[in-house]
Protein backbone atom coordinates (compact mmCIF):
# COMPACT_ATOMS: atom_id res chain seq x y z
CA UNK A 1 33.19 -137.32 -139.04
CA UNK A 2 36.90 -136.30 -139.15
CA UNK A 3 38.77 -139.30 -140.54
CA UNK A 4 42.25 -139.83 -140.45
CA UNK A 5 43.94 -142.74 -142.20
CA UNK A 6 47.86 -145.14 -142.35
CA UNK A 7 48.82 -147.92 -143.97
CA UNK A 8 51.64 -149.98 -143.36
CA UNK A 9 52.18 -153.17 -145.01
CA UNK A 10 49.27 -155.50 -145.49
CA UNK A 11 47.39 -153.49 -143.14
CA UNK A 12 45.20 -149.89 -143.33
CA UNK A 13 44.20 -148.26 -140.19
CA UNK A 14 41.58 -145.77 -140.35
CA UNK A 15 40.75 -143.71 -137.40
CA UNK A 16 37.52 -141.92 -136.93
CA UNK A 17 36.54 -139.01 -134.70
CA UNK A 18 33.35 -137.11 -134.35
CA UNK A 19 30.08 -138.01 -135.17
CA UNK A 20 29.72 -141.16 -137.50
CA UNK A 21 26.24 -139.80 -139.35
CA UNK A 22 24.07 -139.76 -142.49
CA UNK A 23 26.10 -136.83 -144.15
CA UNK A 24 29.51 -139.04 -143.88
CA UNK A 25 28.40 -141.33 -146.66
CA UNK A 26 29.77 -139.91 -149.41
CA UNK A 27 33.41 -139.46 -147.53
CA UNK A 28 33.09 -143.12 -146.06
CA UNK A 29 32.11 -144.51 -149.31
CA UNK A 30 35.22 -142.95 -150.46
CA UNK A 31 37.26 -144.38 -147.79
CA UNK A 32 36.14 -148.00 -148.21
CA UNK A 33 37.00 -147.10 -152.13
CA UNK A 34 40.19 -146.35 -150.92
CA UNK A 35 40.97 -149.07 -148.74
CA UNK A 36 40.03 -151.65 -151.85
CA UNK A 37 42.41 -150.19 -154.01
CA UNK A 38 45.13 -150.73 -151.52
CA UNK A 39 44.44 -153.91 -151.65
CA UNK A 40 45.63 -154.54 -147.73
CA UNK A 41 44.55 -157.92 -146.15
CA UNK A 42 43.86 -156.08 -142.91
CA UNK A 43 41.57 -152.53 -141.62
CA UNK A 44 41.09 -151.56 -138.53
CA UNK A 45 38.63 -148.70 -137.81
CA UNK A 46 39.82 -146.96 -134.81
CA UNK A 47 36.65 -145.27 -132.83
CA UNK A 48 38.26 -144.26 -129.56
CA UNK A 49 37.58 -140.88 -130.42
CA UNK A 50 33.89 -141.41 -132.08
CA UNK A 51 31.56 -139.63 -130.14
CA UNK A 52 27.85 -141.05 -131.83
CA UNK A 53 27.26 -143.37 -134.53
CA UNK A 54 23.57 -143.10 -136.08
CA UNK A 55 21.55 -145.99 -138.05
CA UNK A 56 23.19 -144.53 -141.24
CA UNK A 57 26.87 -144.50 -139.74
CA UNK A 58 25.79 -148.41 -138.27
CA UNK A 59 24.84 -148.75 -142.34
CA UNK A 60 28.20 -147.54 -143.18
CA UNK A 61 29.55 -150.53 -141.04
CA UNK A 62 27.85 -153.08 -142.67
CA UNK A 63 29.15 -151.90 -146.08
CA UNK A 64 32.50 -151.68 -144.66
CA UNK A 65 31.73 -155.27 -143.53
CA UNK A 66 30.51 -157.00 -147.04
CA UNK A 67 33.16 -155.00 -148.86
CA UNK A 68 35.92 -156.92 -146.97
CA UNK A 69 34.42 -160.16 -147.53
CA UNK A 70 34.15 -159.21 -151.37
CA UNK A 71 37.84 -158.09 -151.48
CA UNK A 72 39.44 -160.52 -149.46
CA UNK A 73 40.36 -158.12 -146.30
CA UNK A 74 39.63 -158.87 -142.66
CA UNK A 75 37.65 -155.74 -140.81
CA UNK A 76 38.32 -154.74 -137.02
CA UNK A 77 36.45 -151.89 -135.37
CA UNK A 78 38.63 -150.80 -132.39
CA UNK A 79 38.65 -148.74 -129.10
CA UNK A 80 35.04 -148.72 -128.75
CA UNK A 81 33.56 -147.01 -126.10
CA UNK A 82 30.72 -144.86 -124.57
CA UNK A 83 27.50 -143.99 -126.59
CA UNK A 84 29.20 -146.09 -130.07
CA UNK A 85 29.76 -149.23 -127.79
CA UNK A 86 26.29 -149.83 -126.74
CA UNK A 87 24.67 -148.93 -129.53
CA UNK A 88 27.47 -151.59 -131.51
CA UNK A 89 26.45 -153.89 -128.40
CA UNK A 90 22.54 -153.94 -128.97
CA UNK A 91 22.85 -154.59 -132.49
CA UNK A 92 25.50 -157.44 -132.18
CA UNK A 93 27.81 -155.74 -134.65
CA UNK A 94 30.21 -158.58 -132.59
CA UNK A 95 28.27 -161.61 -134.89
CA UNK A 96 29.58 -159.79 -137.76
CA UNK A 97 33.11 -158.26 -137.23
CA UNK A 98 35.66 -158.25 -134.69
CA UNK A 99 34.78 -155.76 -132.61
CA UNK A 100 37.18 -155.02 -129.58
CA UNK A 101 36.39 -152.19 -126.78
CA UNK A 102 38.34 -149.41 -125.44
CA UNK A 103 41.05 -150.87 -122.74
CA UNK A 104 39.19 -148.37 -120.17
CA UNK A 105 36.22 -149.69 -120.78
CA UNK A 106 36.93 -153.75 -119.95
């Protein structure tokens, strides 16, 4: 995973490009760590330029997920597409977060 993050105001945007995978958990873990300390009300996780996302990297998601209900910050995953979106389809990541697709892909 390359990661690449902004914050401006209220809100941190972190984009992700690659692979999304087991060995990231240590530098997402680090990420969500950093988002909490900003202490933003809004993150959006930009993955129009995530390639794959494996079980561990859909785990990563989830934490992502219960650590903005424990620190009071809304979570959107955005620009989804290809391989990430129908993996994020089949296990109704939508029931949990906002999830929004790539504008190509509508």
């Amino acid at each position: 995973m390359e990661l690449r993050t902004e914050q401006s105001g209220d809100q941190f945007t972190a984009w992700l490009s690659g692979q999304l995978k087991y060995q990231d958990n240590g530098a997402f873990r680090q990420l969500i760590e950093q988002i909490n300390a900003a202490q933003v009300r809004n993150c959006v996780f930009d993955l129009s330029e995530l390639s794959s996302i494996d079980s561990a990297g859909l785990g990563m998601l989830v934490i992502a997920s219960d650590n903005s209900e424990n620190h009071g910050w809304k979570i959107e995953v955005r620009n989804v597409r290809g391989q990430v979106r129908k993996i994020l389809d089949l296990s109704r990541f939508d029931k949990i977060m906002t999830v929004v697709p790539h504008p190509a892909d509508e």
